[in-house]
PDB file of N, CA and C in Angstrom:
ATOM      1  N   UNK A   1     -76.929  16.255 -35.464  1.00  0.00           N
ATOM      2  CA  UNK A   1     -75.965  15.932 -34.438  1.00  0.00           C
ATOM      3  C   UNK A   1     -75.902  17.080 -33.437  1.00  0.00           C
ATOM      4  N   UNK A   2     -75.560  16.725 -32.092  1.00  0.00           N
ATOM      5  CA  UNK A   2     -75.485  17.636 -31.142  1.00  0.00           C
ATOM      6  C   UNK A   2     -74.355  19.051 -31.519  1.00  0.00           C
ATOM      7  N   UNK A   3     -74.639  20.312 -31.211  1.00  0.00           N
ATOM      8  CA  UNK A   3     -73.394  20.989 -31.025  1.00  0.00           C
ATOM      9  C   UNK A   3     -72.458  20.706 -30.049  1.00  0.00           C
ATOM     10  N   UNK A   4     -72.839  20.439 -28.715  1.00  0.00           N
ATOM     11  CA  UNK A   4     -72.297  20.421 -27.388  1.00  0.00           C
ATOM     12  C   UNK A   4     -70.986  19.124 -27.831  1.00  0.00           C
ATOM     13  N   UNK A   5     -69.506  19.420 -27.224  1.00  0.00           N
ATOM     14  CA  UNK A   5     -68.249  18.536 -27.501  1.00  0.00           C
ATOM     15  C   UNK A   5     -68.479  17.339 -26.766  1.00  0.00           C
ATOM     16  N   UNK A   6     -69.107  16.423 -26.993  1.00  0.00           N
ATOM     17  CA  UNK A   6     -68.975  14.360 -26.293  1.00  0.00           C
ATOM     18  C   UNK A   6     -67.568  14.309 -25.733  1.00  0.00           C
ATOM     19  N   UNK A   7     -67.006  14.698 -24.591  1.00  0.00           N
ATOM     20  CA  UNK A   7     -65.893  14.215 -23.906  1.00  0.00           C
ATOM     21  C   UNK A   7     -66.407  13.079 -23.582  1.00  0.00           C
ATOM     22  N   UNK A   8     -66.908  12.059 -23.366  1.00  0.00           N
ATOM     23  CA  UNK A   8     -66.863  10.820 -22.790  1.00  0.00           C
ATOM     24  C   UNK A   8     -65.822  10.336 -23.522  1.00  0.00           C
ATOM     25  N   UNK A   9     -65.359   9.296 -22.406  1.00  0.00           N
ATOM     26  CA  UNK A   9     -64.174   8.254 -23.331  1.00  0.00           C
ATOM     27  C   UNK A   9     -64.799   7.269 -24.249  1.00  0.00           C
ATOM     28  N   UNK A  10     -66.140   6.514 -23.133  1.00  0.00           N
ATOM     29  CA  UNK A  10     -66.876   5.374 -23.435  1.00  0.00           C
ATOM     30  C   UNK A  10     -68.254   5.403 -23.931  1.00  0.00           C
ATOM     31  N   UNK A  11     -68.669   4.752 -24.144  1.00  0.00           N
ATOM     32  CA  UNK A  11     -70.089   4.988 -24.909  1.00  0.00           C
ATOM     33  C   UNK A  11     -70.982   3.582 -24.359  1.00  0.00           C
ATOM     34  N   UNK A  12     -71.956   3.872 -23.633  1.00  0.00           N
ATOM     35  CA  UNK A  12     -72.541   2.326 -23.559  1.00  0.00           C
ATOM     36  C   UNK A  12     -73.737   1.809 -24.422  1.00  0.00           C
ATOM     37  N   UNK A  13     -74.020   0.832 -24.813  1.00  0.00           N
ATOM     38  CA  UNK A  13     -74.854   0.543 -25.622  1.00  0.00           C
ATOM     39  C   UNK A  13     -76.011  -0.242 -24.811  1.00  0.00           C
ATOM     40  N   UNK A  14     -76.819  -0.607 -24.470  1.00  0.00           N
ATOM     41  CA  UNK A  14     -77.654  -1.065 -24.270  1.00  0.00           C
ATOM     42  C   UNK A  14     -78.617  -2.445 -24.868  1.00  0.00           C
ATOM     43  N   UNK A  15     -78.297  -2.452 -26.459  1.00  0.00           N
ATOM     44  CA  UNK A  15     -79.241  -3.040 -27.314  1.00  0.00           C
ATOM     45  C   UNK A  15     -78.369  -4.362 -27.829  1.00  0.00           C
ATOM     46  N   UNK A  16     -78.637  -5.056 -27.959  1.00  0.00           N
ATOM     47  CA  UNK A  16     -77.672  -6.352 -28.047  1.00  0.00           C
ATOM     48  C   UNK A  16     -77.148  -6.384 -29.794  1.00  0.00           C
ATOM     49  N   UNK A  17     -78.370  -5.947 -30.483  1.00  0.00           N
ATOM     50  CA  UNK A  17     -78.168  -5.995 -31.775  1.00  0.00           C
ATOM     51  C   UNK A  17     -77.603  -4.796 -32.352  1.00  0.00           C
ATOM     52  N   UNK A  18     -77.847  -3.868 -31.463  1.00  0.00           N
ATOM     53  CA  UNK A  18     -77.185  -2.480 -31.983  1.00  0.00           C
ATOM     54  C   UNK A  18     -75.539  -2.550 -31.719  1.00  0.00           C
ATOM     55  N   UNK A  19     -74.916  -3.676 -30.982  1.00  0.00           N
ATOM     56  CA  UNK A  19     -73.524  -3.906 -30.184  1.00  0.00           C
ATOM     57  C   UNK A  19     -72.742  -4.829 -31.596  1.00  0.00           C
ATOM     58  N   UNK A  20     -73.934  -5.661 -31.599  1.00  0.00           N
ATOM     59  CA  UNK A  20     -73.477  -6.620 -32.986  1.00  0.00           C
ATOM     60  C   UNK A  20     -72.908  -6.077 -34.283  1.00  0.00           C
ATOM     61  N   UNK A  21     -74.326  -4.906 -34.677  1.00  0.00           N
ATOM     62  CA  UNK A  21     -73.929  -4.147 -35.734  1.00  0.00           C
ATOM     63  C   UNK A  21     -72.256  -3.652 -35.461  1.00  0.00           C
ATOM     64  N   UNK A  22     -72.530  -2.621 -34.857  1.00  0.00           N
ATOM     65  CA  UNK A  22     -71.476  -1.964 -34.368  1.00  0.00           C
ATOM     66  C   UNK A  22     -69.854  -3.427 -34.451  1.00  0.00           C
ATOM     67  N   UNK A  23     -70.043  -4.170 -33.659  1.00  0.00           N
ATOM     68  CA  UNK A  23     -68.583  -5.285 -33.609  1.00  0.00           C
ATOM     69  C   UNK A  23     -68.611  -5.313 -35.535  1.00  0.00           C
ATOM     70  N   UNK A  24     -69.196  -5.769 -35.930  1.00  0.00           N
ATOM     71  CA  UNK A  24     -69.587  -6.113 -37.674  1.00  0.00           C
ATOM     72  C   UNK A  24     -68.557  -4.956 -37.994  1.00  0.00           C
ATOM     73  N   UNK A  25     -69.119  -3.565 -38.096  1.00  0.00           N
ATOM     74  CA  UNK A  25     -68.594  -2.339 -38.700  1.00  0.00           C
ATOM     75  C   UNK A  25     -66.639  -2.595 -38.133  1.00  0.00           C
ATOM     76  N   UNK A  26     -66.183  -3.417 -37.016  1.00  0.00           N
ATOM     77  CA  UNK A  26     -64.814  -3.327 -36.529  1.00  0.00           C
ATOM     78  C   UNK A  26     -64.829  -2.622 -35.220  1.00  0.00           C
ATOM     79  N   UNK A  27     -65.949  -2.041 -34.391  1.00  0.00           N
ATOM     80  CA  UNK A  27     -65.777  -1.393 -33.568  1.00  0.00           C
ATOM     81  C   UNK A  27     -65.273  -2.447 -31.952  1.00  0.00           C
ATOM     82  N   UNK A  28     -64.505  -2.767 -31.223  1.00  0.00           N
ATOM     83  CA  UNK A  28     -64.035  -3.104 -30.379  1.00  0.00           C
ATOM     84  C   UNK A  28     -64.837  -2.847 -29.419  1.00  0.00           C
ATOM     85  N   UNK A  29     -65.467  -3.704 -28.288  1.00  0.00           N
ATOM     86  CA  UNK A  29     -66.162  -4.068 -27.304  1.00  0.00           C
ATOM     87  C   UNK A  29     -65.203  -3.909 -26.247  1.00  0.00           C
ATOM     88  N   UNK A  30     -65.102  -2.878 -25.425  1.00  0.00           N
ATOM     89  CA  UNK A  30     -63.858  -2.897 -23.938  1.00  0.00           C
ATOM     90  C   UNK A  30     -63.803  -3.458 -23.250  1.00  0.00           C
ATOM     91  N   UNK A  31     -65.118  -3.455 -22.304  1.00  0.00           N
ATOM     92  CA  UNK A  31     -65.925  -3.966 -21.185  1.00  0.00           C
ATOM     93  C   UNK A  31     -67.542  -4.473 -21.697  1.00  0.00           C
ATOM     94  N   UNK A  32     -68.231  -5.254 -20.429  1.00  0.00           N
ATOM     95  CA  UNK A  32     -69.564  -5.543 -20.436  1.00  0.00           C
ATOM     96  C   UNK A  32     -69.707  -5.649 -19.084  1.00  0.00           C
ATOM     97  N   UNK A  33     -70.823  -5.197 -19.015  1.00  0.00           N
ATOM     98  CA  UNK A  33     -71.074  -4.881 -17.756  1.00  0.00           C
ATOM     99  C   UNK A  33     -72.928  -5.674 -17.440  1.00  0.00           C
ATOM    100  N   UNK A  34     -73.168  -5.995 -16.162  1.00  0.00           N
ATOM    101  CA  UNK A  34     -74.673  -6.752 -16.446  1.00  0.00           C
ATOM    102  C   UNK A  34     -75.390  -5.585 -16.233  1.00  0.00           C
ATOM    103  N   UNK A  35     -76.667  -5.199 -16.118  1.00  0.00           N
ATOM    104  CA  UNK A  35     -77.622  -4.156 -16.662  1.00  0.00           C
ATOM    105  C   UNK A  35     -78.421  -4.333 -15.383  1.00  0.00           C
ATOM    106  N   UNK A  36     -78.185  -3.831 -14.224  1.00  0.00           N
ATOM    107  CA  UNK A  36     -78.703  -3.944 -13.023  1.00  0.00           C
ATOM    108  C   UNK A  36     -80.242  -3.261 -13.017  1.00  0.00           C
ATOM    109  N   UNK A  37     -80.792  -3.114 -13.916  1.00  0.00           N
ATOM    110  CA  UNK A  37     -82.782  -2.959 -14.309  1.00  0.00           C
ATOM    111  C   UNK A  37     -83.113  -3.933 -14.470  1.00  0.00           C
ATOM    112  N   UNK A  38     -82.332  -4.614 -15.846  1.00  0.00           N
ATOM    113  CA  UNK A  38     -82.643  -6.343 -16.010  1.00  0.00           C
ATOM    114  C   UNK A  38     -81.746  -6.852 -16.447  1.00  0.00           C
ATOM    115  N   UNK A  39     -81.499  -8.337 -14.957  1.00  0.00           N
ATOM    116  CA  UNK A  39     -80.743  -8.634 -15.127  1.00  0.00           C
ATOM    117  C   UNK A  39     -80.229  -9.996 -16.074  1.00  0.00           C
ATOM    118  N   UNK A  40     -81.353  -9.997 -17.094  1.00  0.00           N
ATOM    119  CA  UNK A  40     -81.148 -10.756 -18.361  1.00  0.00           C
ATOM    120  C   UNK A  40     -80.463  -9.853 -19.147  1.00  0.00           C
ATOM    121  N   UNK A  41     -80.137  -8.581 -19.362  1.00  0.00           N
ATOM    122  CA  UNK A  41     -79.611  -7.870 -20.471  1.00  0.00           C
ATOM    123  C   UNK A  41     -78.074  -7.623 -19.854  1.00  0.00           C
ATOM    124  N   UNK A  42     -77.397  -7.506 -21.031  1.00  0.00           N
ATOM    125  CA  UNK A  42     -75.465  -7.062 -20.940  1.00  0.00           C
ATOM    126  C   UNK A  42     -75.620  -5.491 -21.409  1.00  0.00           C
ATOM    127  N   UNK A  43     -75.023  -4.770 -20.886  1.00  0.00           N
ATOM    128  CA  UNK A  43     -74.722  -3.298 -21.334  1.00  0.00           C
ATOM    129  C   UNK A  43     -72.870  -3.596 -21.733  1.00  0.00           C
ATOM    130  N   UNK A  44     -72.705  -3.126 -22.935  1.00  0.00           N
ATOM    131  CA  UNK A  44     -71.616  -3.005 -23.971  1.00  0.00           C
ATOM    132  C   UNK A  44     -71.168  -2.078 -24.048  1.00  0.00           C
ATOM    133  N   UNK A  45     -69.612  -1.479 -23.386  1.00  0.00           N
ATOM    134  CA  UNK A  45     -69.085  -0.485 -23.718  1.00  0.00           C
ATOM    135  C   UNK A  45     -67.763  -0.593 -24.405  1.00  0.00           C
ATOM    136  N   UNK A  46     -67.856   0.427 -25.285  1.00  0.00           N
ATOM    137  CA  UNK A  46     -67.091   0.880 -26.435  1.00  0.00           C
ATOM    138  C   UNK A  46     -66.708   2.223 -26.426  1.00  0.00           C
ATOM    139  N   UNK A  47     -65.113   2.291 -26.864  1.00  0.00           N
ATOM    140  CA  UNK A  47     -64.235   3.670 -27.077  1.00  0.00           C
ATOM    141  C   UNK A  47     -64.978   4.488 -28.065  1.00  0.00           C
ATOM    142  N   UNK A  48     -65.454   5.722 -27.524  1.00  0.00           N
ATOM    143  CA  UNK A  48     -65.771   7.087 -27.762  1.00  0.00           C
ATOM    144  C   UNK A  48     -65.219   7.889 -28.658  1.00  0.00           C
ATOM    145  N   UNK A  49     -65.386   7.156 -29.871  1.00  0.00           N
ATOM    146  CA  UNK A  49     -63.890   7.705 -30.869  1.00  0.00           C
ATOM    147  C   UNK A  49     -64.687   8.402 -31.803  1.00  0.00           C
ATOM    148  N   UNK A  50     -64.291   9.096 -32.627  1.00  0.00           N
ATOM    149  CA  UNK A  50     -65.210  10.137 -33.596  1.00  0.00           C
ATOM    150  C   UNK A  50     -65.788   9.190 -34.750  1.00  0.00           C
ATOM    151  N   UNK A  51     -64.566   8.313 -35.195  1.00  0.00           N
ATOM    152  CA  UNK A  51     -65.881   7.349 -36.094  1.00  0.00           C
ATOM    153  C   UNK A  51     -66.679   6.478 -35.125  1.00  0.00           C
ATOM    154  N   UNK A  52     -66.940   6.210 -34.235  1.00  0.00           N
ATOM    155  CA  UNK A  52     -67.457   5.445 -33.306  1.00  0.00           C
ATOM    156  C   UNK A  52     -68.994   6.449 -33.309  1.00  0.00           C
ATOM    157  N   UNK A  53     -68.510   7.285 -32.703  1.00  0.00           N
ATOM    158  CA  UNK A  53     -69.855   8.637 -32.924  1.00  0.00           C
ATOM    159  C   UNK A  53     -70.906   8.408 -34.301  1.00  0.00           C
ATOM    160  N   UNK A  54     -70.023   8.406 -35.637  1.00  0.00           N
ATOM    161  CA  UNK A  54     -70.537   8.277 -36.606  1.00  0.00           C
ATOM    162  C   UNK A  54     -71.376   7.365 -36.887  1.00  0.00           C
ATOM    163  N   UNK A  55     -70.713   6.108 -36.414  1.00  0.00           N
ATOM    164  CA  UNK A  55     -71.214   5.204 -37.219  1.00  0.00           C
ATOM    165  C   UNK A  55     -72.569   4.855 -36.015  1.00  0.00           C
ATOM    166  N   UNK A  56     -72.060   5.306 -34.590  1.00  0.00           N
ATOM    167  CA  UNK A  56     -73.929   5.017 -34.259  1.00  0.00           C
ATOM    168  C   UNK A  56     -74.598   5.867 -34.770  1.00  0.00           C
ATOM    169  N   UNK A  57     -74.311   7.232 -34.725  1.00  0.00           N
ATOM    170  CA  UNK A  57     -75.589   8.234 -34.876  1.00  0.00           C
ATOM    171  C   UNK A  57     -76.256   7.513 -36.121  1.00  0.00           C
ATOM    172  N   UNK A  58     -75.740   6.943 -37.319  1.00  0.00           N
ATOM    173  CA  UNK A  58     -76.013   6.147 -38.643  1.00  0.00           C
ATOM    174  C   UNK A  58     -76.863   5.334 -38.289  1.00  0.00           C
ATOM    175  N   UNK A  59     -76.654   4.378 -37.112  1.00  0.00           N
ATOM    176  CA  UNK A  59     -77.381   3.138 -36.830  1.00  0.00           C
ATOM    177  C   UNK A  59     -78.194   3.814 -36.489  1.00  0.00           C
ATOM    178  N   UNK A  60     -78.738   4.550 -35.681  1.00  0.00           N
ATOM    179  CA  UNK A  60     -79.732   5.498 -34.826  1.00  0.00           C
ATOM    180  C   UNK A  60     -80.526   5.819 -35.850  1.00  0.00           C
ATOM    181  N   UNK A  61     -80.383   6.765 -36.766  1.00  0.00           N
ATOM    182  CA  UNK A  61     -80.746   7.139 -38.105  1.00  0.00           C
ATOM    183  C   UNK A  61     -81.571   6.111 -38.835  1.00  0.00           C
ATOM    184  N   UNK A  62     -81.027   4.970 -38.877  1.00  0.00           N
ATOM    185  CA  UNK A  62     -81.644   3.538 -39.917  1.00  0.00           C
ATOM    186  C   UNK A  62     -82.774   3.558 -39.051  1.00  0.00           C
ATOM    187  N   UNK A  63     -82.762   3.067 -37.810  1.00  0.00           N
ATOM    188  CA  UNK A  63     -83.527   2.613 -36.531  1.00  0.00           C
ATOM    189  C   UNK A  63     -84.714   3.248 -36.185  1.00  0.00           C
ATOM    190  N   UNK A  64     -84.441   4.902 -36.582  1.00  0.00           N
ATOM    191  CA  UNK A  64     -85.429   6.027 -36.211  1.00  0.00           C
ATOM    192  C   UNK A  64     -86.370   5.750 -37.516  1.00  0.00           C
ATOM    193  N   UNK A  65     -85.582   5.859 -39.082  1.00  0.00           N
ATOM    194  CA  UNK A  65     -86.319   5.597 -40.038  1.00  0.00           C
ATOM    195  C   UNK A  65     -87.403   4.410 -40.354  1.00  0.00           C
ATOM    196  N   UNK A  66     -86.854   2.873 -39.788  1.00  0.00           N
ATOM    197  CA  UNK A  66     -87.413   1.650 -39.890  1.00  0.00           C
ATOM    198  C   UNK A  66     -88.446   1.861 -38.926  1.00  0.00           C
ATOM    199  N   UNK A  67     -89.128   2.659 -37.670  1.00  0.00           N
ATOM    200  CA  UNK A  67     -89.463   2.732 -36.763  1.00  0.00           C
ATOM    201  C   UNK A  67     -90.947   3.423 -37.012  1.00  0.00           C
ATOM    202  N   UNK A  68     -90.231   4.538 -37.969  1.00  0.00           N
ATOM    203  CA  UNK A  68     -91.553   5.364 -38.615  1.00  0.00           C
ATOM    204  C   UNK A  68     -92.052   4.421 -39.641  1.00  0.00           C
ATOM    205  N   UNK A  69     -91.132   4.247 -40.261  1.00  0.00           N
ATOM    206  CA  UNK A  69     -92.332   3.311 -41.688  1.00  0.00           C
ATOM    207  C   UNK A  69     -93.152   2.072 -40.852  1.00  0.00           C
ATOM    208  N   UNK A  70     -92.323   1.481 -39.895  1.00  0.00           N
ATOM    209  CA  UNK A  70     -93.115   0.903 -39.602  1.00  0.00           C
ATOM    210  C   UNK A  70     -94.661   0.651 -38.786  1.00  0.00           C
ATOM    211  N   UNK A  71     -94.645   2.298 -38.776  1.00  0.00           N
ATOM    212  CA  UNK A  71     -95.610   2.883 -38.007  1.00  0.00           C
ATOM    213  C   UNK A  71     -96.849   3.481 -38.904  1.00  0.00           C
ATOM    214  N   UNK A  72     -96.367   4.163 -40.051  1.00  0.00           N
ATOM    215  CA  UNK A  72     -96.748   4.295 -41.282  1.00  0.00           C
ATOM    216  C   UNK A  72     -97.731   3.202 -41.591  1.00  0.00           C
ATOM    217  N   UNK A  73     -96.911   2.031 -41.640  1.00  0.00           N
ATOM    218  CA  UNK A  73     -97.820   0.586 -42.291  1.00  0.00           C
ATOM    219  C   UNK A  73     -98.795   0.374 -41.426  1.00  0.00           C
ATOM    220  N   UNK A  74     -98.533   0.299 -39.830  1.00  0.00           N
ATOM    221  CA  UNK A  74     -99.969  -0.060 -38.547  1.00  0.00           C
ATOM    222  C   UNK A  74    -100.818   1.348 -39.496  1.00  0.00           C
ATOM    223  N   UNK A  75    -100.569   2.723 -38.992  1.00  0.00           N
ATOM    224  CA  UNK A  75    -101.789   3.575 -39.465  1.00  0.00           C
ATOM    225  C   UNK A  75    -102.363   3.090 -40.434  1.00  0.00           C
ATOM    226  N   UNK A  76    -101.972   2.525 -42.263  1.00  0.00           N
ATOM    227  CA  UNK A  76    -102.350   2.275 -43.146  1.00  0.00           C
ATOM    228  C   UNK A  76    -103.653   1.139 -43.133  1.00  0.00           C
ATOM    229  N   UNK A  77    -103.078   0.371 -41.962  1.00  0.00           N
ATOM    230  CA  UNK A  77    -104.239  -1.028 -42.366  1.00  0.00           C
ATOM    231  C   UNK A  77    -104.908  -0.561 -40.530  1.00  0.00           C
ATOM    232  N   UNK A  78    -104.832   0.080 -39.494  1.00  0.00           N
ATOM    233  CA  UNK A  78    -105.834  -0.017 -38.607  1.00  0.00           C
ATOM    234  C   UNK A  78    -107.510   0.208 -39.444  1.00  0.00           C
ATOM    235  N   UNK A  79    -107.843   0.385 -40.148  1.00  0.00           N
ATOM    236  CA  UNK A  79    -109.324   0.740 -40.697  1.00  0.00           C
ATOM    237  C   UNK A  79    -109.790  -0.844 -41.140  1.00  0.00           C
ATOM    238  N   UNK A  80    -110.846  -1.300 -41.170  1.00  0.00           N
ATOM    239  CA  UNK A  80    -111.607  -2.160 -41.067  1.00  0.00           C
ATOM    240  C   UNK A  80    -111.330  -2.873 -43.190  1.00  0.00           C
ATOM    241  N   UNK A  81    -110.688  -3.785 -43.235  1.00  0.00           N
ATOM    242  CA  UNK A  81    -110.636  -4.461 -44.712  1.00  0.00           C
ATOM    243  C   UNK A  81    -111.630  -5.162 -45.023  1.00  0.00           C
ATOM    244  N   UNK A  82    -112.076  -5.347 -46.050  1.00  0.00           N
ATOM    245  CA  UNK A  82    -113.253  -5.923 -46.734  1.00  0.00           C
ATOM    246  C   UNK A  82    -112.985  -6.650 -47.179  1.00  0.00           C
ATOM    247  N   UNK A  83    -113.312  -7.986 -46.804  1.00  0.00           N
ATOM    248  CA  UNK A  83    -112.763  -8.967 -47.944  1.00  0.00           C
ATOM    249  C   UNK A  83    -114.126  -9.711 -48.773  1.00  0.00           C
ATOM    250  N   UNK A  84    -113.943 -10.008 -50.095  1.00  0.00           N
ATOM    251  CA  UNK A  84    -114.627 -10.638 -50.352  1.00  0.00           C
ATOM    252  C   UNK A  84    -114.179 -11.994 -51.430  1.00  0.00           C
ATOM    253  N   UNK A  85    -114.964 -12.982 -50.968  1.00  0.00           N
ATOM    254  CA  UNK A  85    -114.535 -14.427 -51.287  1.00  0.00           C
ATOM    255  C   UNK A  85    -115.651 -14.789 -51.913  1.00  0.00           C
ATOM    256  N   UNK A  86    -115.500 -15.509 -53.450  1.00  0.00           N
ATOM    257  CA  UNK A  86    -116.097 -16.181 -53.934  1.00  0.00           C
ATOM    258  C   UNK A  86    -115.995 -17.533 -53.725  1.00  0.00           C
ATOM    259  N   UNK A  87    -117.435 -18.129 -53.817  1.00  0.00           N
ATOM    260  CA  UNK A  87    -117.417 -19.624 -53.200  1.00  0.00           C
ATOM    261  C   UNK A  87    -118.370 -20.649 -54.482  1.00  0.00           C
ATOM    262  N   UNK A  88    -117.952 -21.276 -55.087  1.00  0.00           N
ATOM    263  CA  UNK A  88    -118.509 -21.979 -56.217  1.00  0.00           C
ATOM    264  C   UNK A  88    -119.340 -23.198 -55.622  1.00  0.00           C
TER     265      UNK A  88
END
């Protein structure tokens, strides 16, 4: 976690499923705002509260972890598999 003190009030989220999690855990949705890059996506803001902090840096954490393994598994199988099939 950062040393530097997070004065923000709000926190915006970006990720639709990362907003979901977050509502799930009880966290309260303030505002939504549309995402003027693309304007198919909602940006989700939420009070800046110390468990609020927690519980993303957590989600962040899962996200960073699922991200590597799943990167892990591409390195594992990019090399050429051999298959062999018997045919009667």
């Amino acid at each position: 976690m950062n040393n530097k003190k997070d004065t923000r009030k709000s926190r915006l989220v970006f990720d639709a499923k990362m907003a979901r999690k977050l509502l799930k855990q009880g966290f309260v949705v303030i505002d939504i705002k549309p995402n003027r890059e693309n304007t198919d996506k909602t940006i989700f803001v939420f009070e800046n509260t110390d468990e609020f902090k927690v519980a993303l840096e957590k989600l962040m954490d899962e996200l960073k972890a699922k991200k590597e393994a799943e990167t892990e598994v591409e390195i594992e199988f990019e090399g050429e598999i051999e298959v062999e099939i018997d045919v009667d």
